[in-house]
C-alpha atoms as a PDB file:
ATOM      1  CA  UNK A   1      -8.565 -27.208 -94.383  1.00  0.00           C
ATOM      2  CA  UNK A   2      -5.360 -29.551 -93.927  1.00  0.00           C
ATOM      3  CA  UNK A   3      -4.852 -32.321 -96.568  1.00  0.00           C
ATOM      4  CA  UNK A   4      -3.223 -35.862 -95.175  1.00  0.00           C
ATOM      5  CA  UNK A   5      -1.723 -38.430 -96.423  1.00  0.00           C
ATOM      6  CA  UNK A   6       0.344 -41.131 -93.884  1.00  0.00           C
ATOM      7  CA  UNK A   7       2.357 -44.300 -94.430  1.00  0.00           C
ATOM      8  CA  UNK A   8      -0.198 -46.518 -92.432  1.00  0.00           C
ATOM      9  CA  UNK A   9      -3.236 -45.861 -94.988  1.00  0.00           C
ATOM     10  CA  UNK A  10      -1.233 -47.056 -98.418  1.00  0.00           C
ATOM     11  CA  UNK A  11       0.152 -50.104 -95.996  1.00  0.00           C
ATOM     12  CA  UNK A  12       3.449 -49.102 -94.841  1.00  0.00           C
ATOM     13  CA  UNK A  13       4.390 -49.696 -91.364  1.00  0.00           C
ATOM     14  CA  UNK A  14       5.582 -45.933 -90.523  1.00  0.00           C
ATOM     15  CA  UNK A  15       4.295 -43.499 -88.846  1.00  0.00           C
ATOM     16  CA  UNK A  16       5.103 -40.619 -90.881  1.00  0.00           C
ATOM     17  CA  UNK A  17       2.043 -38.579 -91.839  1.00  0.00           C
ATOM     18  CA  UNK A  18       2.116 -35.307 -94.446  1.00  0.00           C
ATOM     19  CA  UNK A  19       0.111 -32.516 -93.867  1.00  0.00           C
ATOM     20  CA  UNK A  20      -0.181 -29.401 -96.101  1.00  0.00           C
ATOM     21  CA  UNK A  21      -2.694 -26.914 -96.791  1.00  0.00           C
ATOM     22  CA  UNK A  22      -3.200 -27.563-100.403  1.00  0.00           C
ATOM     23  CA  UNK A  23      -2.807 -31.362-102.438  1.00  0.00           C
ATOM     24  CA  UNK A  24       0.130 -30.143-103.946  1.00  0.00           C
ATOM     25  CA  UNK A  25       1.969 -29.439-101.111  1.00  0.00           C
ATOM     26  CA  UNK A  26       1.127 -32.457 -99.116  1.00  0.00           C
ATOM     27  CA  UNK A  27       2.303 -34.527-101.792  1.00  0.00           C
ATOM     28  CA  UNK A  28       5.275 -32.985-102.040  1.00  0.00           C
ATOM     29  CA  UNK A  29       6.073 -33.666 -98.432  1.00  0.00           C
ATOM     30  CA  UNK A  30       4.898 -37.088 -99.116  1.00  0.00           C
ATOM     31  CA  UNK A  31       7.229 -37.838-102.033  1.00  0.00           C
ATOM     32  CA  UNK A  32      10.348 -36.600-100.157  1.00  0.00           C
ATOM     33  CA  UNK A  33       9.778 -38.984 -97.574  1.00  0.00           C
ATOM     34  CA  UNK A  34       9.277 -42.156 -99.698  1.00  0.00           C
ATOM     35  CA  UNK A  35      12.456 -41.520-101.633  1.00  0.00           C
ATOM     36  CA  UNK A  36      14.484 -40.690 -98.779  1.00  0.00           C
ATOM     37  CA  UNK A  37      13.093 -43.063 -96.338  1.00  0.00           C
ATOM     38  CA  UNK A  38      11.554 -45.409 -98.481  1.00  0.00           C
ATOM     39  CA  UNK A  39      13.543 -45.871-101.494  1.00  0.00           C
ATOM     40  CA  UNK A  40      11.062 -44.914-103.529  1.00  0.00           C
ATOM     41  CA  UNK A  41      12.256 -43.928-107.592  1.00  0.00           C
ATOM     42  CA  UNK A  42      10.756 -41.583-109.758  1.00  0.00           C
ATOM     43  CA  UNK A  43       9.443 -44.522-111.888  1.00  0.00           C
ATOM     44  CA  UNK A  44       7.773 -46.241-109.049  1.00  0.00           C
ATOM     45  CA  UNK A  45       5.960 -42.928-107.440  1.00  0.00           C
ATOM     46  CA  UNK A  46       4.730 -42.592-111.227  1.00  0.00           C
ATOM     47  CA  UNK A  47       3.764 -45.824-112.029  1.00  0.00           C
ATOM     48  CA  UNK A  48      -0.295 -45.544-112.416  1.00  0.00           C
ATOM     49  CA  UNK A  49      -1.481 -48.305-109.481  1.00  0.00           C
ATOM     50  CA  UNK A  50       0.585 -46.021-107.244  1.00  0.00           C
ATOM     51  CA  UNK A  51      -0.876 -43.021-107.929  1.00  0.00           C
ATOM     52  CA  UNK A  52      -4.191 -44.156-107.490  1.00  0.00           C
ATOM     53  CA  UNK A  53      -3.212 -45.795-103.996  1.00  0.00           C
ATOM     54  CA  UNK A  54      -1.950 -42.410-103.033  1.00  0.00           C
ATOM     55  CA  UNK A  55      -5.035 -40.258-103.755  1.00  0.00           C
ATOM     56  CA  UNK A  56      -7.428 -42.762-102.284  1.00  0.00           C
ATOM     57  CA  UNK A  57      -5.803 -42.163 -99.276  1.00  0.00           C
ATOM     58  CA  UNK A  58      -5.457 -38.557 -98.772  1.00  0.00           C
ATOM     59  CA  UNK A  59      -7.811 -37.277 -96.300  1.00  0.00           C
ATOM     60  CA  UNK A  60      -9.259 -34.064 -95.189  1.00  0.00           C
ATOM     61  CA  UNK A  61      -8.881 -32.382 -91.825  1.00  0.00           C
END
């Protein structure tokens, strides 16, 4: 089983999409991207409404 997690579904026009075979690893792809692309901080990928925005959207393939 894959574990997804792309732009579109939290509302951001990209297409990126992170895969990885366990949670952890998915969102670690995931995070990389919204700094580096994104300009996402620490304190913002952290903040509590984000969080939850981010797991309701990770799917299962």
């Amino acid at each position: 089983m894959t574990y997804k997690l792309a732009c579109e579904d939290v509302g951001v026009a990209c297409p990126f999409v992170a895969r990885g075979e366990t949670v952890d690893k998915m969102m670690e792809i995931a995070v990389k991207h919204v700094k580096e692309e994104h300009g996402y901080t620490d304190e913002q990928l952290n903040a509590p409404e984000t969080q939850k925005e981010m797991k309701a959207a990770i799917k299962k393939e």
